[in-house]
Each structure stands twice: as C-alpha cells, then as structure tokens.
Protein backbone atom coordinates (compact mmCIF):
# COMPACT_ATOMS: atom_id res chain seq x y z
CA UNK A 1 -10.16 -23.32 3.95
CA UNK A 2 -8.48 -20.54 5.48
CA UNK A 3 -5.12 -22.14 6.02
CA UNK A 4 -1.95 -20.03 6.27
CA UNK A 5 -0.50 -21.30 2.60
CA UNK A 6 3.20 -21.89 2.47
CA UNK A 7 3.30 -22.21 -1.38
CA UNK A 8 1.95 -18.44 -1.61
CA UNK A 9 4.50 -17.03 0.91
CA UNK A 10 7.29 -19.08 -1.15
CA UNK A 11 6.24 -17.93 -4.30
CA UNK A 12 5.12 -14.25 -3.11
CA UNK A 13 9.11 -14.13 -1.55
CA UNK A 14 10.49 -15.30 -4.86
CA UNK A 15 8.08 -12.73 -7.28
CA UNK A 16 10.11 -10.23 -4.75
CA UNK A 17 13.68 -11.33 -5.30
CA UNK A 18 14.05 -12.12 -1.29
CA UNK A 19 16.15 -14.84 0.36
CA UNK A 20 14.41 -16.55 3.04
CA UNK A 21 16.99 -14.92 5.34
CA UNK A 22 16.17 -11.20 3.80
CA UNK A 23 12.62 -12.28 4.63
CA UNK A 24 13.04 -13.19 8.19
CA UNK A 25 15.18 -10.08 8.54
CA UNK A 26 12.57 -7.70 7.38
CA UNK A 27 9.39 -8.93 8.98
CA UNK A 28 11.53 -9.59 12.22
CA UNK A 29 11.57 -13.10 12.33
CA UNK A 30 14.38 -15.13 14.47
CA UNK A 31 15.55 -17.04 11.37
CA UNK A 32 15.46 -18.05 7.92
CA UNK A 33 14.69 -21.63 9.30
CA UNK A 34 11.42 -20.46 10.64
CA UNK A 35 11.06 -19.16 7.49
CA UNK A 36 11.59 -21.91 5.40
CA UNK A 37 9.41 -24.34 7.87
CA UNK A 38 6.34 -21.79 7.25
CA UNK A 39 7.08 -22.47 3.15
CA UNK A 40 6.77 -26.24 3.62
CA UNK A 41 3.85 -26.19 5.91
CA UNK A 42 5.27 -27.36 8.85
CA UNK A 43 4.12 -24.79 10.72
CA UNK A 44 1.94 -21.74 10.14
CA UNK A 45 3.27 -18.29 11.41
CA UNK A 46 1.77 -16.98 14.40
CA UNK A 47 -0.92 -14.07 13.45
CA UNK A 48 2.02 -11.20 14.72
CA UNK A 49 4.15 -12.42 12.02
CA UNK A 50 1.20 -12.04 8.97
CA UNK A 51 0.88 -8.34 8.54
CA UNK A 52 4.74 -8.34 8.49
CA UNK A 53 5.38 -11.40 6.41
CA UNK A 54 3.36 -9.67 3.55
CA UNK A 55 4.62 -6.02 4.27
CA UNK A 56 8.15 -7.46 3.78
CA UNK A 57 6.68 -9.54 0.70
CA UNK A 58 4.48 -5.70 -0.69
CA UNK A 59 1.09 -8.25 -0.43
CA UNK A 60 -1.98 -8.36 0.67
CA UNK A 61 -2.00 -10.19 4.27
CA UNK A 62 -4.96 -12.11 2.86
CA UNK A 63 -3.10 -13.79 -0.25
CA UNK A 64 -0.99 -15.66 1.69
CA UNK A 65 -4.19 -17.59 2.95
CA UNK A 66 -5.81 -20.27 0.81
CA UNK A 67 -9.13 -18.10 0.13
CA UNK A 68 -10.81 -16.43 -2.56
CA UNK A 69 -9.21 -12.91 -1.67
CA UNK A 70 -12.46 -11.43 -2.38
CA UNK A 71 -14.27 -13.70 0.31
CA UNK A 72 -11.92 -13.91 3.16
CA UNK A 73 -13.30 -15.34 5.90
CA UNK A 74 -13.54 -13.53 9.80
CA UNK A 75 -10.29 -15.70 10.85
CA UNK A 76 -8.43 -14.83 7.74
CA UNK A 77 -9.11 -11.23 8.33
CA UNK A 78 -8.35 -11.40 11.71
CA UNK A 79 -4.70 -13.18 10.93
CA UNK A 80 -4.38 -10.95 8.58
CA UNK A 81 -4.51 -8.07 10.95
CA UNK A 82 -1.76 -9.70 13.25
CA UNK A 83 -4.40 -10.36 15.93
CA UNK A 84 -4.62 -13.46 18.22
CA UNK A 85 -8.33 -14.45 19.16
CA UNK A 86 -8.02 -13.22 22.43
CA UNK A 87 -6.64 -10.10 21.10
CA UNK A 88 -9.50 -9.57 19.23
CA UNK A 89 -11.95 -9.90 21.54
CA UNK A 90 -10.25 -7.66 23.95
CA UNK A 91 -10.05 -5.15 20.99
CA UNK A 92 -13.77 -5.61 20.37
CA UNK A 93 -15.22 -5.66 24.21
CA UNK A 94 -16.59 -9.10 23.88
CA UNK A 95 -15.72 -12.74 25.84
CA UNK A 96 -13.11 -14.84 23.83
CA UNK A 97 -15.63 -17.55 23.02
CA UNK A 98 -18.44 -15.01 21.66
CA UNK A 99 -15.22 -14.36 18.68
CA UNK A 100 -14.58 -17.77 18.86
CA UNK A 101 -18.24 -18.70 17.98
CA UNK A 102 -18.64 -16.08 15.39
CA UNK A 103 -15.42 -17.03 13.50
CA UNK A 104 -17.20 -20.45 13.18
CA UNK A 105 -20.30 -19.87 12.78
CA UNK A 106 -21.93 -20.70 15.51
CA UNK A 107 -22.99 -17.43 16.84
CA UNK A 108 -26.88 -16.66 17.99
CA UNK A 109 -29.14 -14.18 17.21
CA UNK A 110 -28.29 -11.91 20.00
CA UNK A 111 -24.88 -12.14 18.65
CA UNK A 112 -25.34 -9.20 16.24
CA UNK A 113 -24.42 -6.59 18.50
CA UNK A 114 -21.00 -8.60 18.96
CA UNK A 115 -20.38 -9.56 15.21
CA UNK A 116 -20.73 -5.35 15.21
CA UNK A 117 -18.06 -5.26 17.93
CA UNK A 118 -16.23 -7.74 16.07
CA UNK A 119 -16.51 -6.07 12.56
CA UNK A 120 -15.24 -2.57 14.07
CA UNK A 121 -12.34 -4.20 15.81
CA UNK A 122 -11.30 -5.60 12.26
CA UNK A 123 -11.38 -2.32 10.58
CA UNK A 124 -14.75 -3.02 8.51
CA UNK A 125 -15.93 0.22 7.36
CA UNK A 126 -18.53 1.99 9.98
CA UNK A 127 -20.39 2.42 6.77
CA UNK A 128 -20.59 -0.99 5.35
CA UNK A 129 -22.01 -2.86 8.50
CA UNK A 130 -25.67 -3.02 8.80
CA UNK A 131 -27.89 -2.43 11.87
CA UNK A 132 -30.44 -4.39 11.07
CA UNK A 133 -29.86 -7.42 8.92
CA UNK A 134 -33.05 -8.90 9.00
CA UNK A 135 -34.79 -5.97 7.51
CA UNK A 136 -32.60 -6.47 4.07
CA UNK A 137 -34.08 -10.05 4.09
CA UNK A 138 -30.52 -11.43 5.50
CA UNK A 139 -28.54 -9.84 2.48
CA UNK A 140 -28.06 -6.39 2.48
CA UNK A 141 -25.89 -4.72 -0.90
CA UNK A 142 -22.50 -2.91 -0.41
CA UNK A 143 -21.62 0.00 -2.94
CA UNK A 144 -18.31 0.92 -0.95
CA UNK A 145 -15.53 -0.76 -2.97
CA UNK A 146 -12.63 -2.53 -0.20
CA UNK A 147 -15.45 -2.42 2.65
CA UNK A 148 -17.77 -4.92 4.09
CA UNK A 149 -21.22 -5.71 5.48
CA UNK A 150 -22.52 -7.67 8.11
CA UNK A 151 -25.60 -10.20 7.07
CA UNK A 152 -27.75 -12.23 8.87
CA UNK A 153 -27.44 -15.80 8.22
CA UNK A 154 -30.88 -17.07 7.96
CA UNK A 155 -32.29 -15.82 11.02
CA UNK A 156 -28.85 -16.66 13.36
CA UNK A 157 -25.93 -14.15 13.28
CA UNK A 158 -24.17 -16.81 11.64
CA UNK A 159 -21.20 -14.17 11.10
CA UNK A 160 -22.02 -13.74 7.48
CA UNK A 161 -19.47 -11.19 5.67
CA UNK A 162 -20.29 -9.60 2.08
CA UNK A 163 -17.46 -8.15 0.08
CA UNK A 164 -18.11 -4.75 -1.19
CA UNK A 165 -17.22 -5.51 -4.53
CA UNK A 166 -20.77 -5.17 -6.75
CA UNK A 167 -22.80 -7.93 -6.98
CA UNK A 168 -20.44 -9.74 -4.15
CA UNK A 169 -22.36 -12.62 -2.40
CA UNK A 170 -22.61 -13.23 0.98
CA UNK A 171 -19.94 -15.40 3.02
CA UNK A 172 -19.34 -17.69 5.54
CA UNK A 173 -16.75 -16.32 8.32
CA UNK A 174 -16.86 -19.66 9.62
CA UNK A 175 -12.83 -21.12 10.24
C-alpha cells in the first residue's frame, strides 16, 4: 500500500479533459512520455512532481496514491507534500534514518519527540498532535476536521497517525 497509482493519475487527467502533453506542460514535466510511463506504472513520479501532478489535475495529492484517502500513511503524506526523505528530515531537525524508521514503523519509544518533529514538518495541525500519547491509553480522539494526531503504538512510537475525521481509527504510517 501506498504506491504512486498510475490508473488514478490517468483517470484523474481524463475527468479533467487534459492531454498527457497539457499535463506535463502544467505540472512542469519534460514530456508527455514521462507522463504516459507514470500512467502505466513504469515508473512512479519523483515526490517534486506530486503536489504538481494533482494541482495540474485540481486533486488531492493523496488520491493519486493507492490508500484510503482518509488513512494516508506518513510516506503518502510526505509524497504528497513534494518532499524527498531527506528533505523531510532536514525540514523536521532529525537524522534521515530516524524518518526513515518512523515511516515504517520501526521507530522507539524515545522516538516521540521526532514523530513530533516529523508531524510539524508535514503540516499536521499544532493542535491535533498529542504530547503525551500514553496518557490517552495509545489512542487519543481528534475533533479538528482535515487535522491529525499522533498515537502511541502500543507502548513504541510506532508512528501511529489518526485522521481527524470523528470516530477515525488509528493508522499505521508504516511504507
């Protein structure tokens, strides 16, 4: 999960009466051909061609990744901002592999403070990331519709994300 989906960007360019050249032309891409090799999967766009891609295509970055688009995962979110893993972790004030872990999962408990770093870099809402996870028993509600919160993952920061929609459940941020 959490692939770049060339189906979505084909259909997403067609719902917006684009040629693949228009396409290219508007999100700044060398060539239709690029283009058309994202469509058939050959290759996934690098994350500074996402945020364009959909801008061009008036969608969400996130729908043209094969997620839920209510449960996107850290990576998706991070794509979806046009951000390369190191960029990220420049962004956020944290080593490369501390993202690197988080995005899969694999983070530790004195991760927290970086899954913070992480969250702020992405543009999570100040207001919808928890301090301290553990005291919400891991899962801590979000009443701010389009923000997030940060939950602990059973005692690990295991880089748990919770859509602010009501009654959203926890999810994995894992790639």
């Amino acid at each position: 999960m959490g692939h770049f989906c060339g189906d979505r960007l084909r259909h997403a360019r067609l719902a917006a009466g684009l040629t693949r050249e228009d396409l290219a032309q508007q999100a700044g891409v060398r060539s239709a051909d690029r283009v058309r090799d994202w469509e058939r999967g050959a290759h996934a766009p690098q994350a500074r061609y996402v945020p364009r891609l959909a801008a061009a295509l008036g969608v969400d970055p996130v729908a043209l990744y094969d997620v839920d688009p209510a449960r996107p995962t850290l990576r998706v979110l991070r794509l979806a901002r046009g951000l390369s893993l190191e960029q990220l972790a420049q962004l956020a004030g944290v080593p490369i592999m501390t993202c690197q872990r988080i995005e899969q999962g694999r983070g530790h408990r004195h991760d927290l403070t970086a899954l913070n770093r992480v969250s702020r870099a992405l543009g999570i809402p100040a207001g919808a990331r928890t301090r301290d996870p553990a005291s919400a028993g891991g899962h801590v509600p979000c009443n701010d519709v389009g923000g997030y919160h940060l939950a602990d993952g059973g005692g690990a920061a295991r880089g748990r994300v919770q859509g602010a929609r009501p009654g959203a459940e926890p999810f994995d941020v894992r790639a």
